[in-house]
N, C-alpha and C. Protein backbone atom coordinates (compact mmCIF):
# COMPACT_ATOMS: atom_id res chain seq x y z
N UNK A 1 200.21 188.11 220.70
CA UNK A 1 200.99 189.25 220.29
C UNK A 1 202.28 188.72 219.66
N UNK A 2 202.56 189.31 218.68
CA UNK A 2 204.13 189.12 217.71
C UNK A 2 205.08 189.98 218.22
N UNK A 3 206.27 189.77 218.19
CA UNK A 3 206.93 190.37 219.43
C UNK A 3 208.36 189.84 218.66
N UNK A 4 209.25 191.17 218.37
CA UNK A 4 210.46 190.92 217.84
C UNK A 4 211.86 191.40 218.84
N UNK A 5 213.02 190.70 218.22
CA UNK A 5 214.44 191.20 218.99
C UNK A 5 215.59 191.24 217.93
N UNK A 6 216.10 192.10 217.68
CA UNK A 6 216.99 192.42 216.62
C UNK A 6 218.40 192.40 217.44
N UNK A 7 219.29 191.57 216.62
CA UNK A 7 220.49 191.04 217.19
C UNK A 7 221.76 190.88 216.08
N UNK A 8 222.50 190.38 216.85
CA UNK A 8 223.35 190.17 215.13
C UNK A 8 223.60 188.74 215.17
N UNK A 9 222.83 187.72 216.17
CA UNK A 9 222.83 186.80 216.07
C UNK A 9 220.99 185.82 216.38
N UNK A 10 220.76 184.99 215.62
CA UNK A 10 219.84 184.45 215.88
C UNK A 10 219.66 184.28 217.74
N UNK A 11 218.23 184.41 218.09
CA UNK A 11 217.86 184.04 219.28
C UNK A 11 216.78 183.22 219.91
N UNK A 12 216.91 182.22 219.97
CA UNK A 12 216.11 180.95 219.76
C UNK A 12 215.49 180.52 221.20
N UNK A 13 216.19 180.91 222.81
CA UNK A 13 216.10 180.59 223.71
C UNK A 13 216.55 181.87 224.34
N UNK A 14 215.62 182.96 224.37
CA UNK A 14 216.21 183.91 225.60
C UNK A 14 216.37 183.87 226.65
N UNK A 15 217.25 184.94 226.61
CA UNK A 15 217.78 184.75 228.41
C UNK A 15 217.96 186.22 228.96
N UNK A 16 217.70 186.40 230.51
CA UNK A 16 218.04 187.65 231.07
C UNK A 16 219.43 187.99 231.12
N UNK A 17 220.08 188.46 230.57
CA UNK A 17 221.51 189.17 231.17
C UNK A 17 221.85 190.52 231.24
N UNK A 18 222.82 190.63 231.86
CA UNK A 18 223.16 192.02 232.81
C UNK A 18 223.88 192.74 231.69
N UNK A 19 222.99 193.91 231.51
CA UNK A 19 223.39 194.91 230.20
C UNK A 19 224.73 195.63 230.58
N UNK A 20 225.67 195.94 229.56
CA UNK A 20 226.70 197.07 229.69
C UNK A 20 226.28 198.39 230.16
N UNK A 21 224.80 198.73 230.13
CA UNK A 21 224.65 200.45 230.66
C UNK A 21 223.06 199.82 230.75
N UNK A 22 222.93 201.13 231.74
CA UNK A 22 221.60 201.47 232.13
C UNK A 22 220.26 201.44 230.81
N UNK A 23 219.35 200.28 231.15
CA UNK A 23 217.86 200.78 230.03
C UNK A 23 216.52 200.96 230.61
N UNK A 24 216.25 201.32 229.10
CA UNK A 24 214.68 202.21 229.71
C UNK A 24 213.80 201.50 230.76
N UNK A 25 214.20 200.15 230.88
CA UNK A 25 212.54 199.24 231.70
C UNK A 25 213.89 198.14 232.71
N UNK A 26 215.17 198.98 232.91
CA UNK A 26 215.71 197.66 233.61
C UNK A 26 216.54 196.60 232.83
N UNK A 27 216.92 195.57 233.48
CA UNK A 27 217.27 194.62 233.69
C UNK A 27 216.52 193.52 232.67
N UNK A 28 216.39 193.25 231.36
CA UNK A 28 215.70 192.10 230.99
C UNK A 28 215.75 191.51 229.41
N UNK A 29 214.97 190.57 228.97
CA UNK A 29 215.28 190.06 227.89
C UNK A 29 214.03 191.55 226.46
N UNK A 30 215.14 192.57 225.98
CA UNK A 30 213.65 193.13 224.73
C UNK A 30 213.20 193.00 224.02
N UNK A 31 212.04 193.36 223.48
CA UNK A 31 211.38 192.97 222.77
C UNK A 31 210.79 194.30 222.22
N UNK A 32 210.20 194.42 221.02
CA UNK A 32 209.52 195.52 220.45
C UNK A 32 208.71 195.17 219.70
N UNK A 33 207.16 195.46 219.05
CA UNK A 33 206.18 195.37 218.61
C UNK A 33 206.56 195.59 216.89
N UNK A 34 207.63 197.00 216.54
CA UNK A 34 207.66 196.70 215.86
C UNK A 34 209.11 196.40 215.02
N UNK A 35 208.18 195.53 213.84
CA UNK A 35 209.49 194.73 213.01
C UNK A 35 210.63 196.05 212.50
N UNK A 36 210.27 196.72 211.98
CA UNK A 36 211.14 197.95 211.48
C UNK A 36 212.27 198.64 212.47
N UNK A 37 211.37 198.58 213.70
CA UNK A 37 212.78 198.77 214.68
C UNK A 37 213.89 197.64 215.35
N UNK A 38 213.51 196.63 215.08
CA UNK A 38 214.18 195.26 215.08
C UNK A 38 214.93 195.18 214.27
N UNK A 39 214.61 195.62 213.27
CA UNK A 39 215.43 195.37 211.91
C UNK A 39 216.78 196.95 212.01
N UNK A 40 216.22 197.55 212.34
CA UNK A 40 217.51 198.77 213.20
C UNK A 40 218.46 198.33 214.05
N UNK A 41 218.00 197.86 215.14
CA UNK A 41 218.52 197.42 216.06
C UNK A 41 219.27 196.75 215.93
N UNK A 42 218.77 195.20 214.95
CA UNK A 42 219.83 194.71 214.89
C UNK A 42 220.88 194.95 213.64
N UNK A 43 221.01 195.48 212.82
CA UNK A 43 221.65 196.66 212.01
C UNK A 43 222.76 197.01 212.74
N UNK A 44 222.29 197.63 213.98
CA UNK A 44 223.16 199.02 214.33
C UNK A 44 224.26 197.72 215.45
N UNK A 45 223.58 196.57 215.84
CA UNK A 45 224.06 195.73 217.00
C UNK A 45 225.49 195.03 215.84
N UNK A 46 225.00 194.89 215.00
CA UNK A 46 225.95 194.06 214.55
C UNK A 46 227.28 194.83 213.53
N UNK A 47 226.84 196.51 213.26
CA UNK A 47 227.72 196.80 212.67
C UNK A 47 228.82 197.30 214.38
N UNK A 48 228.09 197.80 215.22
CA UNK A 48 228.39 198.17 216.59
C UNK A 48 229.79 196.74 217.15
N UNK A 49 229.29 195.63 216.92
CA UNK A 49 230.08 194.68 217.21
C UNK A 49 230.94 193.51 216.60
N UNK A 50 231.00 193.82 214.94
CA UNK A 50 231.89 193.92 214.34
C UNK A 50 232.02 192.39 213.95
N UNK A 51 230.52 191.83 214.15
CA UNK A 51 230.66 190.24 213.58
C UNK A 51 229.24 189.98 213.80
N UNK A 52 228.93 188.60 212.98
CA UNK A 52 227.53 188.25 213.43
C UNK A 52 226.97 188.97 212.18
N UNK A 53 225.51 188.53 211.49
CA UNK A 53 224.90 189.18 210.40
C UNK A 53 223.54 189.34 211.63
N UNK A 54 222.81 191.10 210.98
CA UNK A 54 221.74 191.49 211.27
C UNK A 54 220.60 190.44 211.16
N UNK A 55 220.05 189.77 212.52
CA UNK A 55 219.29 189.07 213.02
C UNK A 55 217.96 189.29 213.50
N UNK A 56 217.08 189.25 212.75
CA UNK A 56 215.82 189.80 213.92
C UNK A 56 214.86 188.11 213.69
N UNK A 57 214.98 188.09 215.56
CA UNK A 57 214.15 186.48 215.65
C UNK A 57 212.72 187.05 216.08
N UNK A 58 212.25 186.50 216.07
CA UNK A 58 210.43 186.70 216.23
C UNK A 58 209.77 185.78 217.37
N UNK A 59 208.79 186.02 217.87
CA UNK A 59 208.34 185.17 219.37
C UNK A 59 206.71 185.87 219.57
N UNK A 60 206.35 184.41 220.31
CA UNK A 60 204.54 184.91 219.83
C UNK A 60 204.41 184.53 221.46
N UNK A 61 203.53 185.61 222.30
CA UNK A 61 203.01 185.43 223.78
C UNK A 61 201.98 185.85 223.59
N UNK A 62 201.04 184.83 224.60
CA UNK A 62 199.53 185.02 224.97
C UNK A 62 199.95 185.75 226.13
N UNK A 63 199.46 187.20 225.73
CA UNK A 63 199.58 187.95 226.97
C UNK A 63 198.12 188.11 227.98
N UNK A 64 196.82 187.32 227.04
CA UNK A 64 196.05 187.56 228.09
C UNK A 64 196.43 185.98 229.64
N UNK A 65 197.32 185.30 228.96
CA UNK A 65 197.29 184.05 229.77
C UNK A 65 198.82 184.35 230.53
N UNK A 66 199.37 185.70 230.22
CA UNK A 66 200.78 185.77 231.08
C UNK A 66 200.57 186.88 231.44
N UNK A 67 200.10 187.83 231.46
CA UNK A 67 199.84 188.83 232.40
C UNK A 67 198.89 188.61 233.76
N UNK A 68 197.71 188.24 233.22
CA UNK A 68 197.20 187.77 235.17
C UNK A 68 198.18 187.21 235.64
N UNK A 69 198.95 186.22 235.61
CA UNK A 69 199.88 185.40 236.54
C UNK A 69 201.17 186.00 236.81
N UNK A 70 201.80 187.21 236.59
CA UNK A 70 202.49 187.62 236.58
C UNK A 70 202.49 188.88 237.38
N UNK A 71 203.79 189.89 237.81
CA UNK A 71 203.52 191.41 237.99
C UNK A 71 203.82 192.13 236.77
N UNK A 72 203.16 192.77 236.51
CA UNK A 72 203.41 193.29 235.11
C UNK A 72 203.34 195.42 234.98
N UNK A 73 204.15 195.75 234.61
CA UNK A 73 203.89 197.64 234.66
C UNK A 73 203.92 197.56 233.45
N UNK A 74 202.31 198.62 232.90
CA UNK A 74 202.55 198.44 231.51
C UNK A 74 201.83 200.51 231.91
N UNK A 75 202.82 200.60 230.53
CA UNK A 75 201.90 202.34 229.95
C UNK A 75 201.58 202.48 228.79
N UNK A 76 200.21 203.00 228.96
CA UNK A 76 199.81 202.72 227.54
C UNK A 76 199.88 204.21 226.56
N UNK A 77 201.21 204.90 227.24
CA UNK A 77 201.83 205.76 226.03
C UNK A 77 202.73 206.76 227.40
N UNK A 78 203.34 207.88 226.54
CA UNK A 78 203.85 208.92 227.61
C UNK A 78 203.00 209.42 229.17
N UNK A 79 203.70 209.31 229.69
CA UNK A 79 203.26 209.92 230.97
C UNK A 79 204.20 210.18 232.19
N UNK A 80 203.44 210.76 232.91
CA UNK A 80 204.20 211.06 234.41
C UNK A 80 205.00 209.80 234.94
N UNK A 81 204.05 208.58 234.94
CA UNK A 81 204.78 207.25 235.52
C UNK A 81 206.14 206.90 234.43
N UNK A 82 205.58 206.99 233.39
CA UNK A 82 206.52 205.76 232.32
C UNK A 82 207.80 207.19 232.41
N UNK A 83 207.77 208.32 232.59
CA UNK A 83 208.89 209.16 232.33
C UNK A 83 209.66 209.07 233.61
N UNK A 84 209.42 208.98 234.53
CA UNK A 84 209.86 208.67 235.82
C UNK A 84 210.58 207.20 235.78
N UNK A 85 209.52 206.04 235.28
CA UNK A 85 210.30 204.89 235.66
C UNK A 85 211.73 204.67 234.61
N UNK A 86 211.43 205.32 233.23
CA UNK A 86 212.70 205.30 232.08
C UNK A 86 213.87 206.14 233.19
N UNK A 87 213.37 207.41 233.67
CA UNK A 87 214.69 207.92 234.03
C UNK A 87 215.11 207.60 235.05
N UNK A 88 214.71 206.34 235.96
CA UNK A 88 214.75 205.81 236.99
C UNK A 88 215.76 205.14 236.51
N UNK A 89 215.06 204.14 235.91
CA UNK A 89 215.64 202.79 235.13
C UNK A 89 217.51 203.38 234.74
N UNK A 90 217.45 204.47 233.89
CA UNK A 90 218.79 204.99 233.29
C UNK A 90 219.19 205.75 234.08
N UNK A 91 219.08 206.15 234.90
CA UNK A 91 219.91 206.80 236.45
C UNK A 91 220.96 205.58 236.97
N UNK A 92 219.95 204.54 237.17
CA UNK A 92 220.89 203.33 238.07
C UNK A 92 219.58 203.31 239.27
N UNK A 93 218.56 204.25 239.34
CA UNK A 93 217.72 204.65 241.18
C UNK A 93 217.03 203.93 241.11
N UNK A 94 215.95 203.32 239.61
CA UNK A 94 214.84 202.54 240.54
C UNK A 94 214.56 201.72 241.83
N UNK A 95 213.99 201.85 242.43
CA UNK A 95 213.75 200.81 243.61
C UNK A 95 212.49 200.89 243.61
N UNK A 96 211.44 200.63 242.71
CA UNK A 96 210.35 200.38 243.18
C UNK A 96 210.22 198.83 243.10
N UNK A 97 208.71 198.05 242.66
CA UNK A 97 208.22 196.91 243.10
C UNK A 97 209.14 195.96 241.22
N UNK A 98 209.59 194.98 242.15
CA UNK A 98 209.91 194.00 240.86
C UNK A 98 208.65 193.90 240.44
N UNK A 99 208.78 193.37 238.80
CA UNK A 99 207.80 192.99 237.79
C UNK A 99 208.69 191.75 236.64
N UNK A 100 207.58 191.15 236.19
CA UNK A 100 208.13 190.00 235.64
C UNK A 100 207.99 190.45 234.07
N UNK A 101 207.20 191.60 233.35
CA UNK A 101 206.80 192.11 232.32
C UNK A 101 207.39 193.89 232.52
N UNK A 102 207.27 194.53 231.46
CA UNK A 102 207.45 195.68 231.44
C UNK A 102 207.06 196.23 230.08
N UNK A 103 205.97 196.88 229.84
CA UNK A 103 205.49 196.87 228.66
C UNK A 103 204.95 198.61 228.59
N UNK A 104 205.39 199.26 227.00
CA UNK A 104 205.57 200.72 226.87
C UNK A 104 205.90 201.24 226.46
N UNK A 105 205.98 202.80 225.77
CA UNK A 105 206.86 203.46 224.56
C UNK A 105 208.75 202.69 224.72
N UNK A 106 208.91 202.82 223.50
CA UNK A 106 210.35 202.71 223.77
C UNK A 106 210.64 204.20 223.85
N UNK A 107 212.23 204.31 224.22
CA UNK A 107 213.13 205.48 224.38
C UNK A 107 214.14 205.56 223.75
N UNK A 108 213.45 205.12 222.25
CA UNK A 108 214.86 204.91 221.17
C UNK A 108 215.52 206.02 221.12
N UNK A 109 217.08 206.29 220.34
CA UNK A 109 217.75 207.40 220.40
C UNK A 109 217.38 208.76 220.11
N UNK A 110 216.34 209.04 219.31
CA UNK A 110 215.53 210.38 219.29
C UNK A 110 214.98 210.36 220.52
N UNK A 111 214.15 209.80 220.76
CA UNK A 111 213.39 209.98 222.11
C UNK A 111 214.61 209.94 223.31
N UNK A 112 215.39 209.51 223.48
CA UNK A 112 216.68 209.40 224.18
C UNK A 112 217.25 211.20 224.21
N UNK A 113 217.34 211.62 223.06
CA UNK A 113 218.01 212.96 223.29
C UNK A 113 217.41 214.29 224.36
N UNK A 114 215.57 214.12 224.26
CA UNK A 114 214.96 215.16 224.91
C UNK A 114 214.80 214.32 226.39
N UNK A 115 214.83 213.07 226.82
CA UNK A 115 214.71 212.76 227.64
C UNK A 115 216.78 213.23 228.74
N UNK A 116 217.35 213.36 228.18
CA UNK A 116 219.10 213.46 228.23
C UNK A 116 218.46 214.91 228.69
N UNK A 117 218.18 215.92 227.75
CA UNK A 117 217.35 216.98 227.95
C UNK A 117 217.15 217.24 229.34
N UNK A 118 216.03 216.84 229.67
CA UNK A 118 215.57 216.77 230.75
C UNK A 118 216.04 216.27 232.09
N UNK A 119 216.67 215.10 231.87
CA UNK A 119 217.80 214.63 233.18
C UNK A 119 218.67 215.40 233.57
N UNK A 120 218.72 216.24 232.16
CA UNK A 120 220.07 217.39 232.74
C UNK A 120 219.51 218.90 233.30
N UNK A 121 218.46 218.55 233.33
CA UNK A 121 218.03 219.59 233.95
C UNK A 121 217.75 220.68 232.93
N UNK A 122 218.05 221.06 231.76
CA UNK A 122 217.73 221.87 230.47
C UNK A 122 216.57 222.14 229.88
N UNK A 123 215.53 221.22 230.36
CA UNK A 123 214.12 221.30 229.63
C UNK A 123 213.24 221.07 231.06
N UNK A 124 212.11 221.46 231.13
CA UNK A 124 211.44 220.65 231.93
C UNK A 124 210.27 219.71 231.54
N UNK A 125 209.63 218.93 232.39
CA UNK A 125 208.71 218.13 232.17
C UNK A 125 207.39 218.71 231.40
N UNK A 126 207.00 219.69 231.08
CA UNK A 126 206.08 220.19 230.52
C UNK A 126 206.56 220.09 228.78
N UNK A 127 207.85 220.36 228.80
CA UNK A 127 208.63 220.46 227.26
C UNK A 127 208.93 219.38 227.33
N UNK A 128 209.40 218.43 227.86
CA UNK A 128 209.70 216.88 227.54
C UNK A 128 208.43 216.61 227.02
N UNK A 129 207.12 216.22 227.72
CA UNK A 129 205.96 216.18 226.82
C UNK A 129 205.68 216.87 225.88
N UNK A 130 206.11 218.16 225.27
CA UNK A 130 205.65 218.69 224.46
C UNK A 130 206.43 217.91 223.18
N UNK A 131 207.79 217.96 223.54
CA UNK A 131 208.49 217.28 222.28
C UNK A 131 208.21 215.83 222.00
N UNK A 132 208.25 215.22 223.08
CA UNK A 132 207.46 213.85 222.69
C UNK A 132 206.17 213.36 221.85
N UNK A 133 205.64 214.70 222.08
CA UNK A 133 204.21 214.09 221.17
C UNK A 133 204.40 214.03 220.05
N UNK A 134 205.44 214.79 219.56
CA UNK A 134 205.40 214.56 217.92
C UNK A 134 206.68 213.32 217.40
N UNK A 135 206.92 212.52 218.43
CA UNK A 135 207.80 211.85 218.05
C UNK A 135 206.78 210.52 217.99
N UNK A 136 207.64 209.39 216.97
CA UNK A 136 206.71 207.72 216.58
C UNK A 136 207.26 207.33 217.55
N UNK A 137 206.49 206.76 218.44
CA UNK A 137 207.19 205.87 220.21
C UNK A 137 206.21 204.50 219.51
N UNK A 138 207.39 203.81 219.65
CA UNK A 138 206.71 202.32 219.41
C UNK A 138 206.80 201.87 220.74
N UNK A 139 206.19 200.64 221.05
CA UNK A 139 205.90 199.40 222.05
C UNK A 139 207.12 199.08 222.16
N UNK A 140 207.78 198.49 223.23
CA UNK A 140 208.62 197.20 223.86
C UNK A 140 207.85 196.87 224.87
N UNK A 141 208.32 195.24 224.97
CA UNK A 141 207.89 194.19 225.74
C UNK A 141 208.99 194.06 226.45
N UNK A 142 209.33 194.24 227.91
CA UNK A 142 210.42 193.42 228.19
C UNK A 142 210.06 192.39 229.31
N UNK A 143 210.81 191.47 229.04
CA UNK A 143 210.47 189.89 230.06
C UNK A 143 211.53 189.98 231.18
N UNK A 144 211.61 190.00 232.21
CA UNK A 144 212.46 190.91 233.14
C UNK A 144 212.51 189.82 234.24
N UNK A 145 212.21 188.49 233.87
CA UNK A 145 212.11 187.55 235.04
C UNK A 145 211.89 186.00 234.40
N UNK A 146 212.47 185.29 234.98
CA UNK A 146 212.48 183.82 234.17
C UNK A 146 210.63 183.27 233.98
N UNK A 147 210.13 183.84 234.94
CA UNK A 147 208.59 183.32 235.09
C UNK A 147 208.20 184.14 233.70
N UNK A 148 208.65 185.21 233.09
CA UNK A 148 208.55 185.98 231.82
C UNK A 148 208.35 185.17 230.91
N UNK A 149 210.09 185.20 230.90
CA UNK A 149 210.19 184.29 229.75
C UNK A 149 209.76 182.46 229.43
N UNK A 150 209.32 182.03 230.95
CA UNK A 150 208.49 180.80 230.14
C UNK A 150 207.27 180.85 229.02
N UNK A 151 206.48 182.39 229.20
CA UNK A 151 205.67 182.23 228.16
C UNK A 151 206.23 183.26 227.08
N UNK A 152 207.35 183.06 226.56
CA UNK A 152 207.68 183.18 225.02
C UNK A 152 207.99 182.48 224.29
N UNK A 153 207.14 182.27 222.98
CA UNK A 153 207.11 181.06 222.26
C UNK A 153 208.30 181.48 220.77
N UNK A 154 209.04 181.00 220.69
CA UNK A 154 210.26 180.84 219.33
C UNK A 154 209.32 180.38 218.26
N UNK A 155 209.20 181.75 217.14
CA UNK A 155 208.96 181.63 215.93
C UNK A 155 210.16 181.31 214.59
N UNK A 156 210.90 181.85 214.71
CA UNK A 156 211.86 182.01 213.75
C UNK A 156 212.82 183.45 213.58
N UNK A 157 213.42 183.76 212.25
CA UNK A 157 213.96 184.90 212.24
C UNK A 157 214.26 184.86 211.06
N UNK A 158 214.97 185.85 210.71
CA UNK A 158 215.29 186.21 209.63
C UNK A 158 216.98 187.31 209.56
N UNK A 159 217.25 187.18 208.87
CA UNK A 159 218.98 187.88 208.10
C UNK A 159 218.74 189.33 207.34
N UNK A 160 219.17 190.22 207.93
CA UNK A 160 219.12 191.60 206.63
C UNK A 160 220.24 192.09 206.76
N UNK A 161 220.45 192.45 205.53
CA UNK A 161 221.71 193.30 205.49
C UNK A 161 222.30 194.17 206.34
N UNK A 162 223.11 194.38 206.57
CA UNK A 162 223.82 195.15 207.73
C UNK A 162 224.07 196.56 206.99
């Protein structure tokens, strides 16, 4: 699997560190499936922090050879679990079982607004799914544990305009 991170600086050797605010899967190093939202991300990271040129590095994992050996929560689109563990995750509450993977729609800022929605009590879970379906939810990968990140392999990256 090809597996991107949009930054405003090249990232050659990831690492776990402790985010400024609450995200969708926790605590860990992200990743997203696709290039187009990488290329946002790191856009928005580097006009956001006011140095550094828009960075998106690239990284290739055999996930059939790092998932058996690992704990891994993956969803393979919206649901009861993955809406629970995002608003877990961005509460500050999770306490369920560590995992070394975390793999699943992202909760980019559109998807962020009806989920806000719903935390606040304004929509319920029947309309959170309803609005979700018509939204593009791409993949993230996140590596959420050093045993993770030994199997991510450094491809390269690339520079786009900010």
């Amino acid at each position: 699997m090809i597996i991107y991170h949009g930054s405003n600086v090249e990232v050659k050797e990831p690492k776990i560190l402790k985010p400024n605010r609450e995200l969708d899967f926790g605590n860990g190093f992200y990743t997203t499936t696709n290039i187009d939202q990488a290329i946002s991300f790191a856009k928005r990271v580097t006009r956001n922090r006011g140095y550094g040129k828009a960075t998106v590095s690239s990284y290739e994992i055999d996930e059939d050879a790092a998932f058996p050996l690992c704990e891994v929560v993956k969803f393979d689109g919206v649901c009861d679990a993955w809406l629970d563990f995002v608003c877990d995750n961005r509460d500050g509450t999770y306490s369920g079982p560590d995992y070394d993977f975390a793999y699943g729609p992202v909760a980019n800022d559109d998807v962020y607004r009806t989920l806000y929605l719903y935390r606040a009590g304004e929509i319920d879970r029947e309309e959170t799914f309803k609005r979700l379906k018509v939204k593009t939810l791409y993949n993230q990968l996140v590596f959420a544990s050093p045993l993770a990140l030994s199997f991510i392999r450094f491809r390269g990256s690339e520079v786009y305009d900010a």
